[in-house]
Protein backbone atom coordinates (compact mmCIF):
# COMPACT_ATOMS: atom_id res chain seq x y z
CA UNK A 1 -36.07 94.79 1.71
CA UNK A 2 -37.45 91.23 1.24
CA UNK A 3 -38.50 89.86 -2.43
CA UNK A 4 -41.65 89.25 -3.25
CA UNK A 5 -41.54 85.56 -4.39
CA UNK A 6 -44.88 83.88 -4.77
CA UNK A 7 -45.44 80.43 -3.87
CA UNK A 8 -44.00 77.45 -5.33
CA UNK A 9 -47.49 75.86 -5.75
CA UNK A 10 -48.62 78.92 -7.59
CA UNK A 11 -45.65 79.10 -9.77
CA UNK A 12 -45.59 75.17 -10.52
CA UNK A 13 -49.02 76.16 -11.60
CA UNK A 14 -48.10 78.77 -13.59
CA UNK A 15 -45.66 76.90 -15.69
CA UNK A 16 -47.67 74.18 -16.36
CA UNK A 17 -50.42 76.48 -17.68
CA UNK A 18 -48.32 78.20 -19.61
CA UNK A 19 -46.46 75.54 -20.99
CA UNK A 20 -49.82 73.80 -22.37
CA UNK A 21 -51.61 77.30 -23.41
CA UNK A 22 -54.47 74.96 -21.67
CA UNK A 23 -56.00 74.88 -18.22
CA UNK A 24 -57.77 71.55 -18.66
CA UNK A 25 -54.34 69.63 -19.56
CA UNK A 26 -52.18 71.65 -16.95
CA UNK A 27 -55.14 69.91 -14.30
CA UNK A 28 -54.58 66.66 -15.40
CA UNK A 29 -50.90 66.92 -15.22
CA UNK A 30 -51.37 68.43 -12.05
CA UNK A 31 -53.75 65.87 -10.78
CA UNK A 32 -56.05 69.04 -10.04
CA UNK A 33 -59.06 70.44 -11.53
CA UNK A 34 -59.22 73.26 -14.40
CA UNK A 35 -61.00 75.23 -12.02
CA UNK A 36 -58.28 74.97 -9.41
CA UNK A 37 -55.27 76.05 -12.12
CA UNK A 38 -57.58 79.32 -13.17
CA UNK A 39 -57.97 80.20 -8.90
CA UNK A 40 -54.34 80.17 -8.97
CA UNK A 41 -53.47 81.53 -11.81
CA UNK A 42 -55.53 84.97 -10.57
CA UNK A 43 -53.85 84.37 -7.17
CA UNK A 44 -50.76 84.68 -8.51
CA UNK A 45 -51.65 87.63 -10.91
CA UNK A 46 -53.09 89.44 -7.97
CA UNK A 47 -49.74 88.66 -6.03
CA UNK A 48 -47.51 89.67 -8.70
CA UNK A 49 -50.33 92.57 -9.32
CA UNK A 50 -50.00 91.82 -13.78
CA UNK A 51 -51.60 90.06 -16.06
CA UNK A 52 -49.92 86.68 -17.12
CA UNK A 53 -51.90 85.20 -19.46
CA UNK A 54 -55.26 86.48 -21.37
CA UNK A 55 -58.09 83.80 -21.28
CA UNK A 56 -60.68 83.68 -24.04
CA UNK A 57 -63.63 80.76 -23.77
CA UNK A 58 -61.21 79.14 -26.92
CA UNK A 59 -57.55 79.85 -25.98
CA UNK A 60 -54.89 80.74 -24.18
CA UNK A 61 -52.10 82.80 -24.77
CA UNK A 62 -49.28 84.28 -22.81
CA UNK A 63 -48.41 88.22 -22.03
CA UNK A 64 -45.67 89.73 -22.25
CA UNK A 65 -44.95 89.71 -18.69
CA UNK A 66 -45.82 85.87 -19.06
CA UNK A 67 -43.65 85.16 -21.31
CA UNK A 68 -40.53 86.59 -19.08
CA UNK A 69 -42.00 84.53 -16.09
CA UNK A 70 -42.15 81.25 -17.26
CA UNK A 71 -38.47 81.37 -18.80
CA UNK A 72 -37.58 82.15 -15.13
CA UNK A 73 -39.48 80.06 -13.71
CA UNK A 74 -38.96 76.54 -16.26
CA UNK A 75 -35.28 77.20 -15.60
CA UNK A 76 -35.79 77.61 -11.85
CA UNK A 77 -38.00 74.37 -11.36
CA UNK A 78 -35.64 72.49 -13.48
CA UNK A 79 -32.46 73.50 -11.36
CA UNK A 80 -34.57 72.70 -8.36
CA UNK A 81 -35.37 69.06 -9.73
CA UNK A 82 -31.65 68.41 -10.52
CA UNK A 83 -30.75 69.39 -6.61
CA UNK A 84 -33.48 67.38 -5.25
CA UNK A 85 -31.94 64.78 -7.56
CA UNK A 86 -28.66 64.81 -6.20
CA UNK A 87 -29.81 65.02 -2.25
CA UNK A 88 -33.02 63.39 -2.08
CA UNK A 89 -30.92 59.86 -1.64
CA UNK A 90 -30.51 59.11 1.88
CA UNK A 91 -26.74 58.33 0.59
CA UNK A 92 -26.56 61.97 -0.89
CA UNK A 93 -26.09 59.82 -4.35
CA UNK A 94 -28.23 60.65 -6.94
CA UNK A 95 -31.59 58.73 -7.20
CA UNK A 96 -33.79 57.11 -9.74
CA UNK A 97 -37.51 56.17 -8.33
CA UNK A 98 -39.55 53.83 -11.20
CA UNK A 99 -43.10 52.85 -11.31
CA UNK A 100 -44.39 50.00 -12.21
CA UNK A 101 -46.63 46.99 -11.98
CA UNK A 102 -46.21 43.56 -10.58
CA UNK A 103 -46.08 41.87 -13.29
CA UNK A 104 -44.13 43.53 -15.50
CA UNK A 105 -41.24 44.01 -12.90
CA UNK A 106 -41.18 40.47 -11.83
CA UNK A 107 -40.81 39.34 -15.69
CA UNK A 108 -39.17 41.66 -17.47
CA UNK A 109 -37.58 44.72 -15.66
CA UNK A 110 -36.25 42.70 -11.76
CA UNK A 111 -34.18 40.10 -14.16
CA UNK A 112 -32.55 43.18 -16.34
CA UNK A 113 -31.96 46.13 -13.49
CA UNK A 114 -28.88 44.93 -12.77
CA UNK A 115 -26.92 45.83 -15.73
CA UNK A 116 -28.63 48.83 -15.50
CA UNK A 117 -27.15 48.99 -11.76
CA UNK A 118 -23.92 47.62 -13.04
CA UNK A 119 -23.68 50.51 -15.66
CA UNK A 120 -24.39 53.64 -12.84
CA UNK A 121 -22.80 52.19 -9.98
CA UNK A 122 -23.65 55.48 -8.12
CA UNK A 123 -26.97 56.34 -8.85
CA UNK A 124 -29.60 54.31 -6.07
CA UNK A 125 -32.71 52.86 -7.71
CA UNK A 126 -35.51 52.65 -6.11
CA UNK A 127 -38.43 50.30 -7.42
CA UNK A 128 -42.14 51.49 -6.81
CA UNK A 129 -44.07 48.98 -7.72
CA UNK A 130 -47.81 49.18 -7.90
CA UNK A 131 -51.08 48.43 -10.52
CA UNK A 132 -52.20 52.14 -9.26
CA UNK A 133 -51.41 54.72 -11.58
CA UNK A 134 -48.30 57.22 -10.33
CA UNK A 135 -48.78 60.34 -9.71
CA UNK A 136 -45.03 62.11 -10.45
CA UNK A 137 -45.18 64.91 -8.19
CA UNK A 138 -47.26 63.43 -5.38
CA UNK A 139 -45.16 60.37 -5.09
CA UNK A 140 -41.38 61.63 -6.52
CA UNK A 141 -41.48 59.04 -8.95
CA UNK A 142 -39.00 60.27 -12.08
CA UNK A 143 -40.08 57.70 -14.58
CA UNK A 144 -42.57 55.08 -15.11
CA UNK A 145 -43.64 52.21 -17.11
CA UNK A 146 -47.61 52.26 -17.97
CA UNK A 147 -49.65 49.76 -20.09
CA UNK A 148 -51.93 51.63 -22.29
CA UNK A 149 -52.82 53.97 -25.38
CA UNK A 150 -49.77 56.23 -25.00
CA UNK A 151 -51.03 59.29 -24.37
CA UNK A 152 -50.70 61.20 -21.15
CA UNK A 153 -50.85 65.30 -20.91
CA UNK A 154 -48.02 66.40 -19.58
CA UNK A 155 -45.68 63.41 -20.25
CA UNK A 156 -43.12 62.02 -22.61
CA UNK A 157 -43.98 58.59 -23.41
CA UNK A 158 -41.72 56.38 -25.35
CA UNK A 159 -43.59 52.63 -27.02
CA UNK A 160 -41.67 49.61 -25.79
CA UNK A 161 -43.22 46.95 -26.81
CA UNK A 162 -46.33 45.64 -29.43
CA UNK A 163 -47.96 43.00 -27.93
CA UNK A 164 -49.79 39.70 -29.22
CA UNK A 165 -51.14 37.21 -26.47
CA UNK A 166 -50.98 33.37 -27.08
CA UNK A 167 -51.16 30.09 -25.47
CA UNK A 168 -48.12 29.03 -23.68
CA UNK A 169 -47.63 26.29 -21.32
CA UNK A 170 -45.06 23.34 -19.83
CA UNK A 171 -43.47 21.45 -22.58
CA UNK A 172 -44.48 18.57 -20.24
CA UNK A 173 -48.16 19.16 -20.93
CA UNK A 174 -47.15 18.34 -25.21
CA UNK A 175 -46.51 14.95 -24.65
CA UNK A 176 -48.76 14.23 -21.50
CA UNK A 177 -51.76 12.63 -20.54
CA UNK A 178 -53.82 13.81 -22.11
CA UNK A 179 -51.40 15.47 -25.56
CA UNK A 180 -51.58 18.87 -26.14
CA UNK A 181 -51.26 18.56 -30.20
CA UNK A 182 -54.30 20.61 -31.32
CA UNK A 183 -56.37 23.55 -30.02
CA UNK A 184 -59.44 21.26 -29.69
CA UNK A 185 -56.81 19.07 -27.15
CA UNK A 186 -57.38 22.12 -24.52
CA UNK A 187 -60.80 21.01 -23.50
CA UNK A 188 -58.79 18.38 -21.50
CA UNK A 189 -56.50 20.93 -20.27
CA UNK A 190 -56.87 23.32 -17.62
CA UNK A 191 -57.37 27.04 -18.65
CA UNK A 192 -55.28 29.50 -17.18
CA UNK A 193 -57.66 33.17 -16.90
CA UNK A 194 -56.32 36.31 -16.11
CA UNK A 195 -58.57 39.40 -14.90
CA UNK A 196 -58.46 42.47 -17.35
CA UNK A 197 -61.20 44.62 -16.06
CA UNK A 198 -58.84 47.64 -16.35
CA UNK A 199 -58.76 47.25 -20.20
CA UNK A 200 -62.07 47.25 -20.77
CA UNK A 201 -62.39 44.22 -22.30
CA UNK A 202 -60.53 44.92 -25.09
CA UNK A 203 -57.62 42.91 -23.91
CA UNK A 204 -57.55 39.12 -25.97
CA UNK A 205 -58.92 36.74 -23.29
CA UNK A 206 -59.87 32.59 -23.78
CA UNK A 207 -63.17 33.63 -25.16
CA UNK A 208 -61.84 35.48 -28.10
CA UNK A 209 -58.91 33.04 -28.61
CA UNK A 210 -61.03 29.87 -28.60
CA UNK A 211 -63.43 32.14 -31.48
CA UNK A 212 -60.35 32.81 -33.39
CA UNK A 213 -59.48 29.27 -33.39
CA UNK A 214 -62.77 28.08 -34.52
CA UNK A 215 -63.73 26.50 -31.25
CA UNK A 216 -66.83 27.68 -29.69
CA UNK A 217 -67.84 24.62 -27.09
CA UNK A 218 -65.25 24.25 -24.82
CA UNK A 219 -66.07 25.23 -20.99
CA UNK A 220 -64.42 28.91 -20.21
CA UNK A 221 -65.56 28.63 -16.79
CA UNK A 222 -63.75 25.87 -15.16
CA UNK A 223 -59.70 26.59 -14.73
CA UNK A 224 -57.54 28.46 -12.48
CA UNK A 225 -58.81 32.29 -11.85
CA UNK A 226 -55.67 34.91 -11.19
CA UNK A 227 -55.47 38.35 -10.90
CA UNK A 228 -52.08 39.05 -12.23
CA UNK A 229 -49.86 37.87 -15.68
CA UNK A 230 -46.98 36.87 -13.31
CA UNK A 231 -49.23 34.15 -11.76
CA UNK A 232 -50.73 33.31 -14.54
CA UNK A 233 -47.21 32.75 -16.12
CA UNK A 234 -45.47 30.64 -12.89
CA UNK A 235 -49.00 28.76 -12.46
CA UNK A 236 -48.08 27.92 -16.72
CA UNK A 237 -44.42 27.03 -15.66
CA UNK A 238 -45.20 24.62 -13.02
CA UNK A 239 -47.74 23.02 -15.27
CA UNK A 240 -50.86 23.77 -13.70
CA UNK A 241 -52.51 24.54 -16.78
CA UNK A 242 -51.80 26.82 -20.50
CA UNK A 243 -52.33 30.55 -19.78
CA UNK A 244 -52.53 33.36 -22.73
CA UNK A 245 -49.19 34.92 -22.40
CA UNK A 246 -48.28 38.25 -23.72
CA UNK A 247 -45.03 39.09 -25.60
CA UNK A 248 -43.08 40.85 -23.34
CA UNK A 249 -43.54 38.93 -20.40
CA UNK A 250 -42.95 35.32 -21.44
CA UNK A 251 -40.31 36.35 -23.89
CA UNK A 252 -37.41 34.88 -21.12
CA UNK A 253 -39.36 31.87 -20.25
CA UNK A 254 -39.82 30.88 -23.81
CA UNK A 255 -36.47 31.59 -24.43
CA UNK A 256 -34.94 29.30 -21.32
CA UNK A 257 -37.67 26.72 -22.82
CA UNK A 258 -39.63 26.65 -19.23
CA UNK A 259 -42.56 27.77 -21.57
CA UNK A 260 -43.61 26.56 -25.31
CA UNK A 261 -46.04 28.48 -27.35
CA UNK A 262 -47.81 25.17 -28.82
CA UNK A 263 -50.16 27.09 -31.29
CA UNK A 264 -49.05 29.22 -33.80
CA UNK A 265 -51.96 31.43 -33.40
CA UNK A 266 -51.85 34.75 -31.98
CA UNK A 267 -54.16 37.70 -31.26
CA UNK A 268 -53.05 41.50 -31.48
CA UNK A 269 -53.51 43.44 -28.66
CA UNK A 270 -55.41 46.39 -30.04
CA UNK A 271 -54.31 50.00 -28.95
CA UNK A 272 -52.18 49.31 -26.33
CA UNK A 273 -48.63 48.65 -26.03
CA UNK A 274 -45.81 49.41 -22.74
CA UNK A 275 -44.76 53.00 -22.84
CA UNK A 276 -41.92 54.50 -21.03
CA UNK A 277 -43.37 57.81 -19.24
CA UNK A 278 -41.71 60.52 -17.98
CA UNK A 279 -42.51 64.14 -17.37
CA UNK A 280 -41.94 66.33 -20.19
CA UNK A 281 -40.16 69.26 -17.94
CA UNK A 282 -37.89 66.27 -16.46
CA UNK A 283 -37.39 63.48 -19.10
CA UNK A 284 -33.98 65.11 -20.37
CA UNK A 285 -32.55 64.59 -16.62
CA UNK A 286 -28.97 62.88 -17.08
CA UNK A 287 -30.63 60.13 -14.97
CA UNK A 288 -33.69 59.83 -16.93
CA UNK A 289 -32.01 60.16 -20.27
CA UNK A 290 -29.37 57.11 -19.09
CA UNK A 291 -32.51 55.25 -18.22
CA UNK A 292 -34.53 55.62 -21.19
CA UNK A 293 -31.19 54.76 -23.36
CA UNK A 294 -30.79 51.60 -21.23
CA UNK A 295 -34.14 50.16 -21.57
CA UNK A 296 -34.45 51.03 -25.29
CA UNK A 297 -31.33 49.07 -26.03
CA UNK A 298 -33.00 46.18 -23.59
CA UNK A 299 -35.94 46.24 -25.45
CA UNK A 300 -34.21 46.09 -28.72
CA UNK A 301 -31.68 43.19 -27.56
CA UNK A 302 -34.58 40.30 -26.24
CA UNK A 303 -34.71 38.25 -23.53
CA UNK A 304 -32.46 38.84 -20.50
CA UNK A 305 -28.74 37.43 -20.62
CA UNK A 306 -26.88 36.81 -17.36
């Protein structure tokens, strides 16, 4: 006689649920609304024909018989993820899919993966790189690297990097014509803007730099308009203008000395740093642990070295 086995989508449910003691942070996990984790939650209680968890309009707790399924069920899901793991490469290697954005890959993470690669020779690594925010079980990414506040249901998230933003441009545009000696020098100088409608507008831009510096009459509108940091940055480099650079992602042009910071004046970036994310269920994966160990000790040793 057959087992009854209930869905995976109902038991994925389930876990997630039960793991948070909270439908509204099992949805967002989920990508799903509450109302859509408590329909199949009494699906799969009417399946299984026992109660799972008791519901109160303040809590959540498990049963008895709850408790027994989500042990089996954590450990099943987790075996599951580690076989996926090891056949989901078309190569039958092992696989490690990040997300990220543009800029941030083309800066910092592109001109480091290869030690990474050089250290795990077998696992394939596959790059996802997009500004939209991943969704880890939609798009089978195992780890990602998000700009923001650092907290996300659901997820491990480990801080990379504090940020300040300053002025950085050519060293040729120092001693050129027009000097670039003083802040009050950049009203001869082409600003460098970068669109941040995603932080709303708490991210430093010209407007609060010039402010912090004192200088309140120079033209914000003229310049070169981008929507990314990489452009901004390379537009910098081939001396099109000075663009406010964050930490992270002019560290290795300052350091090769394509870039000079030529104010000492720098703005915090309040609240929001790069976190490595990860889901909680998953971020102790071999593959995900190596990874995270890798980029920490990146992080921690400065700008890329061939």
């Amino acid at each position: 006689m057959a087992r009854l086995i209930p869905g995976l989508g109902m038991l994925r449910t389930f876990e997630a649920a039960a793991r948070h003691l909270n439908f509204t942070r099992a949805a967002e996990e989920l990508d799903v609304t509450p109302a859509a984790v408590s329909a199949q939650i009494r699906s799969l209680e009417d399946v299984l024909g026992v109660r799972l968890l008791w519901r109160t309009s303040r809590s959540v707790r498990l049963t008895e018989a709850g408790e027994v399924l989500l042990e089996a069920v954590s450990e099943s899901l987790d075996r599951i993820g580690q076989a996926v793991d090891r056949i989901r490469a078309p190569s039958g290697r092992p696989s490690l899919k990040i997300s990220t954005g543009f800029s941030f890959a083309a800066k910092w993470l592109v001109p480091r993966l290869e030690r990474f690669r050089r250290h795990h020779p077998d696992l394939d690594v596959r790059l996802d790189v997009s500004e939209r925010l991943a969704d880890f079980l939609r798009d089978e990414v195992d780890v990602a690297i998000r700009f923001g506040a650092g907290v996300y249901p659901g997820l491990r998230s480990d801080r990379l990097f504090d940020e300040q933003v300053f002025p950085v441009c050519s060293p040729r545009l120092l001693h050129g014509d027009p000097p670039l000696r003083a802040p009050d020098d950049l009203r001869h100088h082409a600003l460098i803007h970068e669109a941040w409608q995603s932080q709303d507008g708490t991210w430093p831009d010209w407007r609060m730099w010039l402010l912090a510096a004192g200088l309140e009459d120079i033209d914000l509108g003229r310049g070169l308009h981008v929507q990314q940091s990489a452009l901004a940055i390379q537009a910098a480099v081939d001396g099109q203008g000075v663009a406010l650079g964050n930490t992270s992602l002019v560290a290795d042009d300052l350091a090769a000395g394509r870039l000079v910071q030529p104010f000492a004046l720098s703005l915090n970036v309040p609240g929001f740093a790069y976190y490595l994310v990860a889901p909680r269920r998953s971020a102790d994966r071999p593959v995900v642990r190596a990874f995270r160990d890798w980029l920490m000790a990146e992080v921690r040793g400065g700008p890329a070295r061939n």
